[in-house]
C-alpha atoms as a PDB file:
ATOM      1  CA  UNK A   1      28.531 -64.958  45.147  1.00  0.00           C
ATOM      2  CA  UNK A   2      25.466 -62.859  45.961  1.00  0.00           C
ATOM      3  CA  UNK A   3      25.307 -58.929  45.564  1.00  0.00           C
ATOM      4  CA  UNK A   4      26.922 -56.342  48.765  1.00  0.00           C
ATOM      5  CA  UNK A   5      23.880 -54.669  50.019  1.00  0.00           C
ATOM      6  CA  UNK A   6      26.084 -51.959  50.450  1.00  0.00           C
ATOM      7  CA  UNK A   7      29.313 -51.347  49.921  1.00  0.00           C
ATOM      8  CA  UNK A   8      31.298 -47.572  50.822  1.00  0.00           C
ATOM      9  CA  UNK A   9      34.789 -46.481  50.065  1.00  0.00           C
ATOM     10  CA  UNK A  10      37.021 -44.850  51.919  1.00  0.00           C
ATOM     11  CA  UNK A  11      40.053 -42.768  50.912  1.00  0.00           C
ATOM     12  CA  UNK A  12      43.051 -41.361  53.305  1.00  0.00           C
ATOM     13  CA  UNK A  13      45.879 -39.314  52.208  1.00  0.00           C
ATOM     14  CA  UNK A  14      48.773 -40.264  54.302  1.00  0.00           C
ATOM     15  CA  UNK A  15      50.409 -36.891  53.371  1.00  0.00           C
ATOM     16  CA  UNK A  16      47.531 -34.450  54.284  1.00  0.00           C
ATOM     17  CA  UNK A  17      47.338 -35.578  57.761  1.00  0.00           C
ATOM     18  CA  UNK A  18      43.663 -35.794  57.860  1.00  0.00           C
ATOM     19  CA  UNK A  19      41.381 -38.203  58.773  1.00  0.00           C
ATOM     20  CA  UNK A  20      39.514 -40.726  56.114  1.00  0.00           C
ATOM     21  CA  UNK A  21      36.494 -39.981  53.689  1.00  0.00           C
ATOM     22  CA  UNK A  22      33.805 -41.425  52.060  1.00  0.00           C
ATOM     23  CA  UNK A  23      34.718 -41.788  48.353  1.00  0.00           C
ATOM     24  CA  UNK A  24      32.292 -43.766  46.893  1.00  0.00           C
ATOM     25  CA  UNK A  25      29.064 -45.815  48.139  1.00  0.00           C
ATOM     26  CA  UNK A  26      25.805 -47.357  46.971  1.00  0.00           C
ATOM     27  CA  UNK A  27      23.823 -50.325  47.198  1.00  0.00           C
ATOM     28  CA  UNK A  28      23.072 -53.173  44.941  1.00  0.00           C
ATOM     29  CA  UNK A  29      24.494 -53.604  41.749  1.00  0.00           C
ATOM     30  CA  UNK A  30      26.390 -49.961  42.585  1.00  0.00           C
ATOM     31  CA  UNK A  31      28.494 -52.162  45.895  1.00  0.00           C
ATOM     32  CA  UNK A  32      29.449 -54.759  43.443  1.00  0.00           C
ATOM     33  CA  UNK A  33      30.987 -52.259  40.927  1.00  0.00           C
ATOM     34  CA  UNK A  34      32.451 -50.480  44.043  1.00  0.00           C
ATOM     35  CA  UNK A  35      34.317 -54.167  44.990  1.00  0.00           C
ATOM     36  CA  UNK A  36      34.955 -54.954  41.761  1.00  0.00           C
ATOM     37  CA  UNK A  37      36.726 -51.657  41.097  1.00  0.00           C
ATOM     38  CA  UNK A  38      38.484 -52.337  44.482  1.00  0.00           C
ATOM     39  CA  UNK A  39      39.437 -55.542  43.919  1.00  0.00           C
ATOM     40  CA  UNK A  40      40.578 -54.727  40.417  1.00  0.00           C
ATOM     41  CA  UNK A  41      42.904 -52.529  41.577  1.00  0.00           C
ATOM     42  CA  UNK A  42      44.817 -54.833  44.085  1.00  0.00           C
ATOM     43  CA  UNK A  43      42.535 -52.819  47.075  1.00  0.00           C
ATOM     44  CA  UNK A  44      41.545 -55.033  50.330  1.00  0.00           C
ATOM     45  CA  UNK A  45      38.109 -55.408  50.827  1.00  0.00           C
ATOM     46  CA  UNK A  46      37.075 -55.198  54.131  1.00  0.00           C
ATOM     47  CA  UNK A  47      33.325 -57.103  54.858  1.00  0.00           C
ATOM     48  CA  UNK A  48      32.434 -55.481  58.068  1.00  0.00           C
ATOM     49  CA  UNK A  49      28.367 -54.826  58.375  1.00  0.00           C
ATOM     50  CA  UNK A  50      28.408 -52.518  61.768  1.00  0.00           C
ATOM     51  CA  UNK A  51      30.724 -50.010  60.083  1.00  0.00           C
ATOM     52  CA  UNK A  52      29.167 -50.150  56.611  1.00  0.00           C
ATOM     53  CA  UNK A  53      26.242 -49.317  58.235  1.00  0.00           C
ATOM     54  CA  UNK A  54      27.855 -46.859  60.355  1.00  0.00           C
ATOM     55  CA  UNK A  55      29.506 -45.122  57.306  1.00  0.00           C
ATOM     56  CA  UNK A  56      26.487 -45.732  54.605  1.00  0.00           C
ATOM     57  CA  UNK A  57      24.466 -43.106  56.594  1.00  0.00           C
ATOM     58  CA  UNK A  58      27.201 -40.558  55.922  1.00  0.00           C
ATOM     59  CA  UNK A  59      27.637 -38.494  52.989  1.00  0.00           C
ATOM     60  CA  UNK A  60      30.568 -38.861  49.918  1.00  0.00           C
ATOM     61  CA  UNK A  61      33.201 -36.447  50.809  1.00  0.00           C
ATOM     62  CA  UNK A  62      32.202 -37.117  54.504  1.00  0.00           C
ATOM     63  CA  UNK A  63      35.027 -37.320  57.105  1.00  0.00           C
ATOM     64  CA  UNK A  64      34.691 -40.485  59.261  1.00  0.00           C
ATOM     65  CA  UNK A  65      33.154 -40.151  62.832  1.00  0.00           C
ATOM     66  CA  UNK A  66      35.035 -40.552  65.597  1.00  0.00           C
ATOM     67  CA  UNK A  67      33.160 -43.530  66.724  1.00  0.00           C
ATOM     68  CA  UNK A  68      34.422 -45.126  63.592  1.00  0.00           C
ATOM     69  CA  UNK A  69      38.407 -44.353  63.939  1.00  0.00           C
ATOM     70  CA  UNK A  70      39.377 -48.056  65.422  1.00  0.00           C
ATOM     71  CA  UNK A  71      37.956 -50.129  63.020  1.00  0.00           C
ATOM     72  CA  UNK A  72      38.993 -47.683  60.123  1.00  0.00           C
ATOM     73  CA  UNK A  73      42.648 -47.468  61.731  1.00  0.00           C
ATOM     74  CA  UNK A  74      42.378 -51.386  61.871  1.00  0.00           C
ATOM     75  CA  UNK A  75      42.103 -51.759  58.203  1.00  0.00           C
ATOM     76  CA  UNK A  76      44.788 -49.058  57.376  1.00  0.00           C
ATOM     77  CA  UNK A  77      47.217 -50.950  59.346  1.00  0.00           C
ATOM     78  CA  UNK A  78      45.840 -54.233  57.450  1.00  0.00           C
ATOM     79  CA  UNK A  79      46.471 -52.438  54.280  1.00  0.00           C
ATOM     80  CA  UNK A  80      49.876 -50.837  55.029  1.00  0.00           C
ATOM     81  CA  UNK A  81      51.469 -54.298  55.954  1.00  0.00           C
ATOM     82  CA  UNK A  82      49.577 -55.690  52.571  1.00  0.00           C
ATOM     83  CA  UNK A  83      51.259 -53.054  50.867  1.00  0.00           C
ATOM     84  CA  UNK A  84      54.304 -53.358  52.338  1.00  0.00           C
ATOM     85  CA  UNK A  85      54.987 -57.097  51.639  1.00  0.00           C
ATOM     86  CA  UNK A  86      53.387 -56.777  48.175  1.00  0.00           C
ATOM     87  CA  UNK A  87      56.620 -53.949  47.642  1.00  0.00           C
ATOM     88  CA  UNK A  88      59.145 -56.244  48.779  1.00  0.00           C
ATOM     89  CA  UNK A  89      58.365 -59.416  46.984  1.00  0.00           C
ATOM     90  CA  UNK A  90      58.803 -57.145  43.613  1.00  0.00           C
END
Protein backbone atom coordinates (compact mmCIF):
# COMPACT_ATOMS: atom_id res chain seq x y z
CA UNK A 1 0.00 0.00 0.00
CA UNK A 2 1.30 3.44 -0.97
CA UNK A 3 2.28 6.25 1.63
CA UNK A 4 -0.88 8.83 3.34
CA UNK A 5 -0.01 12.14 1.95
CA UNK A 6 -1.18 13.26 5.08
CA UNK A 7 -2.43 11.89 7.84
CA UNK A 8 -3.72 14.12 11.35
CA UNK A 9 -4.85 12.87 14.69
CA UNK A 10 -7.37 13.82 16.64
CA UNK A 11 -7.90 13.42 20.40
CA UNK A 12 -11.31 14.07 22.54
CA UNK A 13 -11.66 13.70 26.17
CA UNK A 14 -15.11 12.52 26.80
CA UNK A 15 -14.75 13.80 30.43
CA UNK A 16 -13.58 17.44 29.77
CA UNK A 17 -16.51 18.28 27.74
CA UNK A 18 -14.61 19.97 25.07
CA UNK A 19 -14.46 19.73 21.65
CA UNK A 20 -11.60 17.56 19.62
CA UNK A 21 -7.84 18.50 18.88
CA UNK A 22 -5.23 18.01 16.66
CA UNK A 23 -2.73 15.61 18.29
CA UNK A 24 -0.48 14.67 15.84
CA UNK A 25 -0.03 15.30 11.89
CA UNK A 26 2.50 15.23 9.07
CA UNK A 27 2.97 14.11 5.71
CA UNK A 28 4.84 11.34 4.09
CA UNK A 29 6.63 8.87 5.84
CA UNK A 30 5.42 11.02 9.23
CA UNK A 31 1.23 9.85 8.10
CA UNK A 32 2.36 6.34 7.87
CA UNK A 33 3.95 6.30 11.40
CA UNK A 34 0.83 8.31 12.51
CA UNK A 35 -1.50 5.09 11.04
CA UNK A 36 0.70 2.72 12.04
CA UNK A 37 0.75 3.99 15.62
CA UNK A 38 -3.10 4.16 15.23
CA UNK A 39 -3.61 1.06 13.96
CA UNK A 40 -1.23 -0.49 16.44
CA UNK A 41 -3.15 0.52 19.07
CA UNK A 42 -6.59 -0.99 18.01
CA UNK A 43 -7.52 2.99 16.78
CA UNK A 44 -9.98 3.32 13.57
CA UNK A 45 -8.56 4.96 10.83
CA UNK A 46 -10.69 7.12 9.16
CA UNK A 47 -9.51 7.89 5.13
CA UNK A 48 -11.44 10.99 4.51
CA UNK A 49 -9.38 13.62 2.08
CA UNK A 50 -11.87 16.85 2.48
CA UNK A 51 -11.39 16.81 6.26
CA UNK A 52 -7.69 15.89 6.28
CA UNK A 53 -7.31 18.69 4.30
CA UNK A 54 -9.59 20.68 6.29
CA UNK A 55 -7.74 19.77 9.57
CA UNK A 56 -3.94 19.58 8.03
CA UNK A 57 -4.10 23.42 7.72
CA UNK A 58 -4.68 23.66 11.46
CA UNK A 59 -2.21 23.65 14.09
CA UNK A 60 -1.33 20.53 16.87
CA UNK A 61 -3.16 21.43 19.93
CA UNK A 62 -5.76 23.11 17.58
CA UNK A 63 -9.48 22.75 18.48
CA UNK A 64 -11.52 21.55 15.46
CA UNK A 65 -13.58 24.18 13.44
CA UNK A 66 -16.95 24.21 13.52
CA UNK A 67 -17.28 23.44 9.92
CA UNK A 68 -15.61 20.21 10.78
CA UNK A 69 -17.97 18.98 13.87
CA UNK A 70 -20.25 16.42 11.60
CA UNK A 71 -17.79 14.49 10.09
CA UNK A 72 -15.62 14.48 13.37
CA UNK A 73 -18.91 13.57 15.44
CA UNK A 74 -19.44 10.86 12.65
CA UNK A 75 -16.31 9.05 13.45
CA UNK A 76 -16.72 9.36 17.31
CA UNK A 77 -19.94 7.65 17.05
CA UNK A 78 -18.09 5.03 14.61
CA UNK A 79 -15.57 4.61 17.28
CA UNK A 80 -17.82 4.46 20.38
CA UNK A 81 -19.95 1.53 18.88
CA UNK A 82 -16.32 -0.11 17.82
CA UNK A 83 -15.46 0.25 21.26
CA UNK A 84 -18.38 -0.81 22.63
CA UNK A 85 -18.71 -4.24 20.88
CA UNK A 86 -14.93 -4.79 21.17
CA UNK A 87 -15.86 -4.53 25.39
CA UNK A 88 -18.50 -6.95 25.21
CA UNK A 89 -17.05 -9.74 23.21
CA UNK A 90 -14.18 -9.80 26.12
Amino acid sequence: MAEPDVAVALHYDRAGGDVPRISAKGRGAIAAQIIGIATAHGIAVRRDQDLVTLLDKLKIDSPIPVAAFAAVAEILAHLYRANRRQAMTR
